[in-house]
N, C-alpha and C. Protein backbone atom coordinates (compact mmCIF):
# COMPACT_ATOMS: atom_id res chain seq x y z
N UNK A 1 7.32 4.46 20.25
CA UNK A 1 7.36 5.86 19.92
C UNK A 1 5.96 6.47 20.01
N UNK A 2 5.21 5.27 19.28
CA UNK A 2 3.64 6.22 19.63
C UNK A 2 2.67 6.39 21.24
N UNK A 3 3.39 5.53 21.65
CA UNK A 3 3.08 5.52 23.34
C UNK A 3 3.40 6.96 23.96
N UNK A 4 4.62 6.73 23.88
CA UNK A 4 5.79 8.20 24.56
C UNK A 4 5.38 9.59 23.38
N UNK A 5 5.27 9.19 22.54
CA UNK A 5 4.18 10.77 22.10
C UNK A 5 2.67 11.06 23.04
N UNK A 6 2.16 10.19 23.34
CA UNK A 6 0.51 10.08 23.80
C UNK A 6 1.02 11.25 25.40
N UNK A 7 2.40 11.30 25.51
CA UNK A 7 2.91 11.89 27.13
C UNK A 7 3.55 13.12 26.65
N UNK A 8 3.92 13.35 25.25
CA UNK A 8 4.38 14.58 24.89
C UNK A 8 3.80 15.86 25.49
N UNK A 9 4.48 17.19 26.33
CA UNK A 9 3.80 17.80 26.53
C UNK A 9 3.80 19.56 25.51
N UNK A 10 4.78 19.01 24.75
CA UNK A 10 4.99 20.15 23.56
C UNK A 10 3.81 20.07 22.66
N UNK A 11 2.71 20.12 22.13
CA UNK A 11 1.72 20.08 21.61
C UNK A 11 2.18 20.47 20.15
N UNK A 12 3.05 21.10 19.47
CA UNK A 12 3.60 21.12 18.03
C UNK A 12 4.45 19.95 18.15
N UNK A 13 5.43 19.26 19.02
CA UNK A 13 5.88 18.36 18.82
C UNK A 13 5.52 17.08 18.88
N UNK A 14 4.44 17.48 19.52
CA UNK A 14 3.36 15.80 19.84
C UNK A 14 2.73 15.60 18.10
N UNK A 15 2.34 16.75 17.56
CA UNK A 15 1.08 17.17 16.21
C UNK A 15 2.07 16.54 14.85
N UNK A 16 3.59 17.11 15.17
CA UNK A 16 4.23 16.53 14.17
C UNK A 16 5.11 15.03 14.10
N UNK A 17 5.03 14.38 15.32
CA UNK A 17 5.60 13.24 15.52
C UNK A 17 4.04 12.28 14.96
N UNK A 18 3.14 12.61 15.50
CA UNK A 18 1.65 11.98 15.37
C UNK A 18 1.75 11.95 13.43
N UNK A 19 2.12 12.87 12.77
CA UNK A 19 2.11 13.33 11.51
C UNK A 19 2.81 12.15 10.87
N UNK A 20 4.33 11.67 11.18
CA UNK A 20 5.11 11.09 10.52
C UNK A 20 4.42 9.96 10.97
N UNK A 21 4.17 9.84 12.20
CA UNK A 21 3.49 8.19 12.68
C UNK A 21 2.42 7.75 11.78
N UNK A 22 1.65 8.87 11.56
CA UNK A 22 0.65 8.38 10.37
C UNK A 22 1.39 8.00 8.73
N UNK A 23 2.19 9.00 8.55
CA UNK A 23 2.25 8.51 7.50
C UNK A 23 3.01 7.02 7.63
N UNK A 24 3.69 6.89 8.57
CA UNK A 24 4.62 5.09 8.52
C UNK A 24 3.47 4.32 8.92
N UNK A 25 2.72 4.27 9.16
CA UNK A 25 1.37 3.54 9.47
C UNK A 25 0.77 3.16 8.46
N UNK A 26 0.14 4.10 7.95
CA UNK A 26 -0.22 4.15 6.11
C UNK A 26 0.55 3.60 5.35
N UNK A 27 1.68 3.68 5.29
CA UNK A 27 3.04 2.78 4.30
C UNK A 27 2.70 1.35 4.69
N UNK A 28 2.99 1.17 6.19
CA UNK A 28 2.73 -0.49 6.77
C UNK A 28 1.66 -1.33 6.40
N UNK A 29 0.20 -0.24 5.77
CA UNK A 29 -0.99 -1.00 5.93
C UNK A 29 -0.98 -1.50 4.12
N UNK A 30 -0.25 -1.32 3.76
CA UNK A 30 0.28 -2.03 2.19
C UNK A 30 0.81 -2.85 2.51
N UNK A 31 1.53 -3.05 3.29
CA UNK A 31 2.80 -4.73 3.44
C UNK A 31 1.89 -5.70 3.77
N UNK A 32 2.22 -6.86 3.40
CA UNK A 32 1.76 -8.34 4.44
C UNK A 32 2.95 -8.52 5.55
N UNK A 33 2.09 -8.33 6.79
CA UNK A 33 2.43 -8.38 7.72
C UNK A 33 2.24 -9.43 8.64
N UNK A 34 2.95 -10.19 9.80
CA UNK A 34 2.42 -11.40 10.17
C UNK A 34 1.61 -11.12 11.51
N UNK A 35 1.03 -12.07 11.56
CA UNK A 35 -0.01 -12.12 12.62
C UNK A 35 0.44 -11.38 13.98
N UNK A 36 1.65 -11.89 14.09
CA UNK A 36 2.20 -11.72 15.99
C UNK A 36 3.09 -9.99 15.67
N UNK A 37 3.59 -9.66 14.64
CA UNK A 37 4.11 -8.44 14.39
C UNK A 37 2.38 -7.24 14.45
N UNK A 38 1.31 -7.97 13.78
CA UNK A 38 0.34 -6.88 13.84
C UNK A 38 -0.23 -7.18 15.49
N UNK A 39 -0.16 -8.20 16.06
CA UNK A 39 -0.81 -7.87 16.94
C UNK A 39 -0.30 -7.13 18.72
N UNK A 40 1.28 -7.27 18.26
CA UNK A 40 1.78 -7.01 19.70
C UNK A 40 2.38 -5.58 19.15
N UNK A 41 2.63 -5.31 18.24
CA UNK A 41 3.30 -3.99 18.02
C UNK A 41 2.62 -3.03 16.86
N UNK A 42 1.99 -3.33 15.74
CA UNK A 42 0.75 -2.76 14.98
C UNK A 42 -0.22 -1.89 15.64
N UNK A 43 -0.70 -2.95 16.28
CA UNK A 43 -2.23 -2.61 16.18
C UNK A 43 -1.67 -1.62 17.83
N UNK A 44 -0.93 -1.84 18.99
CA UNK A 44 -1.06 -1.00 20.04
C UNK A 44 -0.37 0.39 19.79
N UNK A 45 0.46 0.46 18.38
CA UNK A 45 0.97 1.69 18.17
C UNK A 45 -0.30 2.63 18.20
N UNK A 46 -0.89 1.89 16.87
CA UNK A 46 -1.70 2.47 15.87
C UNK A 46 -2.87 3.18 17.14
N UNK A 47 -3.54 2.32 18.37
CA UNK A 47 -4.23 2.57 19.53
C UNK A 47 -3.96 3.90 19.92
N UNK A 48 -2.25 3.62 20.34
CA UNK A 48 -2.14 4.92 20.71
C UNK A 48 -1.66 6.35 19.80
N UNK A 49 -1.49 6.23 18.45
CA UNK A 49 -1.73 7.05 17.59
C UNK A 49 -2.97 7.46 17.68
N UNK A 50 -3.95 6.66 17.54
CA UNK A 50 -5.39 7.17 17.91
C UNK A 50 -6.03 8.22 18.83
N UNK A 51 -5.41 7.81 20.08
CA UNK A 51 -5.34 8.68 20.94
C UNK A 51 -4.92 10.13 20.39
N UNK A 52 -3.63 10.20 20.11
CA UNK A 52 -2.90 11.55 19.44
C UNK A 52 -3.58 11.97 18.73
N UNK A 53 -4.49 11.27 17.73
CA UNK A 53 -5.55 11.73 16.72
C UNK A 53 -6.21 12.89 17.11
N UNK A 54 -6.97 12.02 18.50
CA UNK A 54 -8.46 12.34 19.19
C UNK A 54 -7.95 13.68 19.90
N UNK A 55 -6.67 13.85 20.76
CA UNK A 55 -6.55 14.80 21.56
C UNK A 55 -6.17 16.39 20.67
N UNK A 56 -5.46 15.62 19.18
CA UNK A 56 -5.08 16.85 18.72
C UNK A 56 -6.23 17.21 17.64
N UNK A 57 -7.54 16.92 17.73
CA UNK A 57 -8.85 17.56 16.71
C UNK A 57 -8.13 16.98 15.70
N UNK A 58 -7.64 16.17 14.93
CA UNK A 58 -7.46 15.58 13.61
C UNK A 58 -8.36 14.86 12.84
N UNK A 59 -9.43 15.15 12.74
CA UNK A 59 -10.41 14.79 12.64
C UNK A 59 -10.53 13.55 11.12
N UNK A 60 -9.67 14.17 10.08
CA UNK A 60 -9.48 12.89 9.32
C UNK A 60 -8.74 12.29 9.35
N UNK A 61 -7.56 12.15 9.87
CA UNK A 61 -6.65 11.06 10.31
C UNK A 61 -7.17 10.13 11.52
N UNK A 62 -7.90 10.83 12.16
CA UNK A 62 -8.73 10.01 13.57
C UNK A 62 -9.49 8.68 12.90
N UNK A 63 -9.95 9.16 11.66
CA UNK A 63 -10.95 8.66 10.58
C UNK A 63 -10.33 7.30 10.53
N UNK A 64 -9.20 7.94 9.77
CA UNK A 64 -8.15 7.01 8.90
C UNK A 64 -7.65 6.28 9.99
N UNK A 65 -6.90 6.41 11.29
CA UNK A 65 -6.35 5.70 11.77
C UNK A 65 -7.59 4.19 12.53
N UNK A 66 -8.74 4.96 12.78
CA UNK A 66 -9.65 4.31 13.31
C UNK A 66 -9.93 3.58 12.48
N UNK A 67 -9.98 3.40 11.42
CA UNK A 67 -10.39 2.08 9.95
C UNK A 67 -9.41 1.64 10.24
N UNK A 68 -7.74 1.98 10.51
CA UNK A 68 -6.81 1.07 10.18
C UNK A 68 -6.88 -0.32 11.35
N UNK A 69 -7.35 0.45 12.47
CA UNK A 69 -7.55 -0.14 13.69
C UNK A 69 -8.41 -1.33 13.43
N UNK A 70 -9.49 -0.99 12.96
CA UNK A 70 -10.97 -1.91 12.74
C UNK A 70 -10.12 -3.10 11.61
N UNK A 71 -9.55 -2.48 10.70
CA UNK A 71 -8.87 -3.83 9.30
C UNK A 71 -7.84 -4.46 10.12
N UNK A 72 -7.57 -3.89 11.01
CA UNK A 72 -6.41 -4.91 11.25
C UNK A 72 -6.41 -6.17 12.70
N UNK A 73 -7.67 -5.54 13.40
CA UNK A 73 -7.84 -6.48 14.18
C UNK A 73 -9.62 -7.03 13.17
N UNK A 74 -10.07 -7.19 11.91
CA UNK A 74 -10.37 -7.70 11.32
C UNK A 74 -9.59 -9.17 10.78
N UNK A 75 -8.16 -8.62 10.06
CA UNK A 75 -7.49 -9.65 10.15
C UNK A 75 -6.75 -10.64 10.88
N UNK A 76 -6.88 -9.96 11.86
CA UNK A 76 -6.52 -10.90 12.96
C UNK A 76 -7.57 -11.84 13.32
N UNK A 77 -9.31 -11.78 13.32
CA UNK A 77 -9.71 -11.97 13.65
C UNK A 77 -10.14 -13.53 12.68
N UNK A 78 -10.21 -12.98 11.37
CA UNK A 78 -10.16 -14.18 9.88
C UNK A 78 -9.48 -14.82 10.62
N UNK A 79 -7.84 -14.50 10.54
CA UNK A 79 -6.89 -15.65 10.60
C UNK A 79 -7.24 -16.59 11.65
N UNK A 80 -7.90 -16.28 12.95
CA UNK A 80 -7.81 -16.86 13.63
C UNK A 80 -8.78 -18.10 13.52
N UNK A 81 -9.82 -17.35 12.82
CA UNK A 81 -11.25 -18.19 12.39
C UNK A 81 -10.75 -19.56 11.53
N UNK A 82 -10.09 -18.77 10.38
CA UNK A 82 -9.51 -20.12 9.94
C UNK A 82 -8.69 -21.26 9.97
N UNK A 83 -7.72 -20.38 11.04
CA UNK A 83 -6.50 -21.28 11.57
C UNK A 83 -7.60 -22.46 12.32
N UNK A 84 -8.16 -22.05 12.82
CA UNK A 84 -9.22 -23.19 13.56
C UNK A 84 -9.97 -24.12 12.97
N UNK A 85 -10.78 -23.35 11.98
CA UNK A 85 -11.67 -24.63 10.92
C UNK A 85 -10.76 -25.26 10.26
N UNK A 86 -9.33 -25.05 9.95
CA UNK A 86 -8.32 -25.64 9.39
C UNK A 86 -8.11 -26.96 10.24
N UNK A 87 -7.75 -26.31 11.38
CA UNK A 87 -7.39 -27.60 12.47
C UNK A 87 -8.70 -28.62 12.51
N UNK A 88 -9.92 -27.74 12.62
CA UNK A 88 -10.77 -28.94 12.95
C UNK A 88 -11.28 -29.67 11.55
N UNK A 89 -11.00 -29.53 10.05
CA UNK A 89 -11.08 -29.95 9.65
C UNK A 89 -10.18 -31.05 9.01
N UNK A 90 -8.31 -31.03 9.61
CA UNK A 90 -7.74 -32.05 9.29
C UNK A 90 -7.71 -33.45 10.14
N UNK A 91 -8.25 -32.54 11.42
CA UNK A 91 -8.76 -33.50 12.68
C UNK A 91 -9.73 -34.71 12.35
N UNK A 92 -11.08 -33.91 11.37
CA UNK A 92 -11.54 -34.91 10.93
C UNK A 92 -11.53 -35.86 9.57
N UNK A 93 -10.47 -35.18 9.19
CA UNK A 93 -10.44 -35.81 8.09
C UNK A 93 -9.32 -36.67 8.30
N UNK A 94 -8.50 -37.01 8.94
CA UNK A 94 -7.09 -37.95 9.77
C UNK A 94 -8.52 -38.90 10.46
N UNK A 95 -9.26 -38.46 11.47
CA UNK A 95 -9.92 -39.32 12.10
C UNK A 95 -10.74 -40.74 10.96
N UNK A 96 -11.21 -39.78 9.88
CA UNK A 96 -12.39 -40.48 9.16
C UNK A 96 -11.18 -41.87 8.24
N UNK A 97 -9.90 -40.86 7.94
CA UNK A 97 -8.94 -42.28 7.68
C UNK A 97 -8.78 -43.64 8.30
N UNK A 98 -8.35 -42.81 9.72
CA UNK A 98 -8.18 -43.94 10.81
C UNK A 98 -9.38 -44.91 10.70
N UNK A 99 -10.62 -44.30 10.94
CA UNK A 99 -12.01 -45.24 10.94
C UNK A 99 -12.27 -46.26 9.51
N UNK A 100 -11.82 -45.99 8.78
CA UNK A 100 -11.70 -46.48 6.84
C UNK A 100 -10.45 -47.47 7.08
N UNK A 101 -10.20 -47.49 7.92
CA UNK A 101 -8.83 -48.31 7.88
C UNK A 101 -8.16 -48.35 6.33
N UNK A 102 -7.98 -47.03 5.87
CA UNK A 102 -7.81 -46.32 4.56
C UNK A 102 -6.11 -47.20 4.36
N UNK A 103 -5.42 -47.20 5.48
CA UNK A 103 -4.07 -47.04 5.63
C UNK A 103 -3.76 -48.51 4.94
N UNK A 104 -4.63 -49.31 4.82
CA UNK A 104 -4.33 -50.71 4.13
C UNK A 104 -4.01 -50.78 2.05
N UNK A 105 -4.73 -49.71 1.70
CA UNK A 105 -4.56 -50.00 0.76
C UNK A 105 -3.04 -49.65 0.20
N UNK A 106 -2.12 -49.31 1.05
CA UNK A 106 -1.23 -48.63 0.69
C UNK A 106 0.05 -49.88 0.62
N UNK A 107 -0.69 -50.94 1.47
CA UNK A 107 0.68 -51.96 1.68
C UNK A 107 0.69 -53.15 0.50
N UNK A 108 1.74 -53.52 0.24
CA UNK A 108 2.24 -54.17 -0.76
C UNK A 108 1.39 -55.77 -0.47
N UNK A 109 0.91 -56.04 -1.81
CA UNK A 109 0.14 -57.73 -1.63
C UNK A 109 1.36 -58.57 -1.94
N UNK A 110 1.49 -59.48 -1.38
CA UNK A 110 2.16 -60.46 -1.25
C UNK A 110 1.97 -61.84 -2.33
């Protein structure tokens, strides 16, 4: 919807569709949202809301939408950071087992 507004050529109907888009935007940026929902459909609405911002002089919603832009490929950007030190830290910590031949103390003495 916010794409096909960015082509609107009614300029009151582009100003008030841009209007409600902000406010459901603003509602969304309260939810926890998942990674692949903010990044394929979030964050390119919100882009091209931006646009609508910029063309219609909205000068504080341009504001607002442009922070929402920056926090949310912020969080995308954490998650990704950590999804990684996550991985590379169970990597080494499985490895440092294997090397401890840790896995012995676990078997029954005879």
């Amino acid at each position: 919807m916010a794409a096909s507004n960015n082509q609107a050529s009614n300029q009151t109907k582009r100003s008030d569709i841009a209007g409600q888009l902000f406010e459901a935007y603003s509602a969304l940026s309260c939810c926890s949202l998942g990674e692949q929902l903010i990044a394929e459909a979030l964050l390119p609405g919100l882009r091209c809301l931006l646009v609508d911002m910029e063309a219609l002089g909205e000068g504080h919603m341009q504001e607002v939408v442009s922070a929402m832009v920056r926090d949310y490929q912020g969080r995308l950007e954490a998650r990704s950071h950590t999804t990684g030190s996550t991985d590379d830290l169970r990597a080494t910590v499985m490895s440092r087992i294997k090397d401890s031949n840790i896995s012995n103390i676990f078997t029954r003495k005879k």
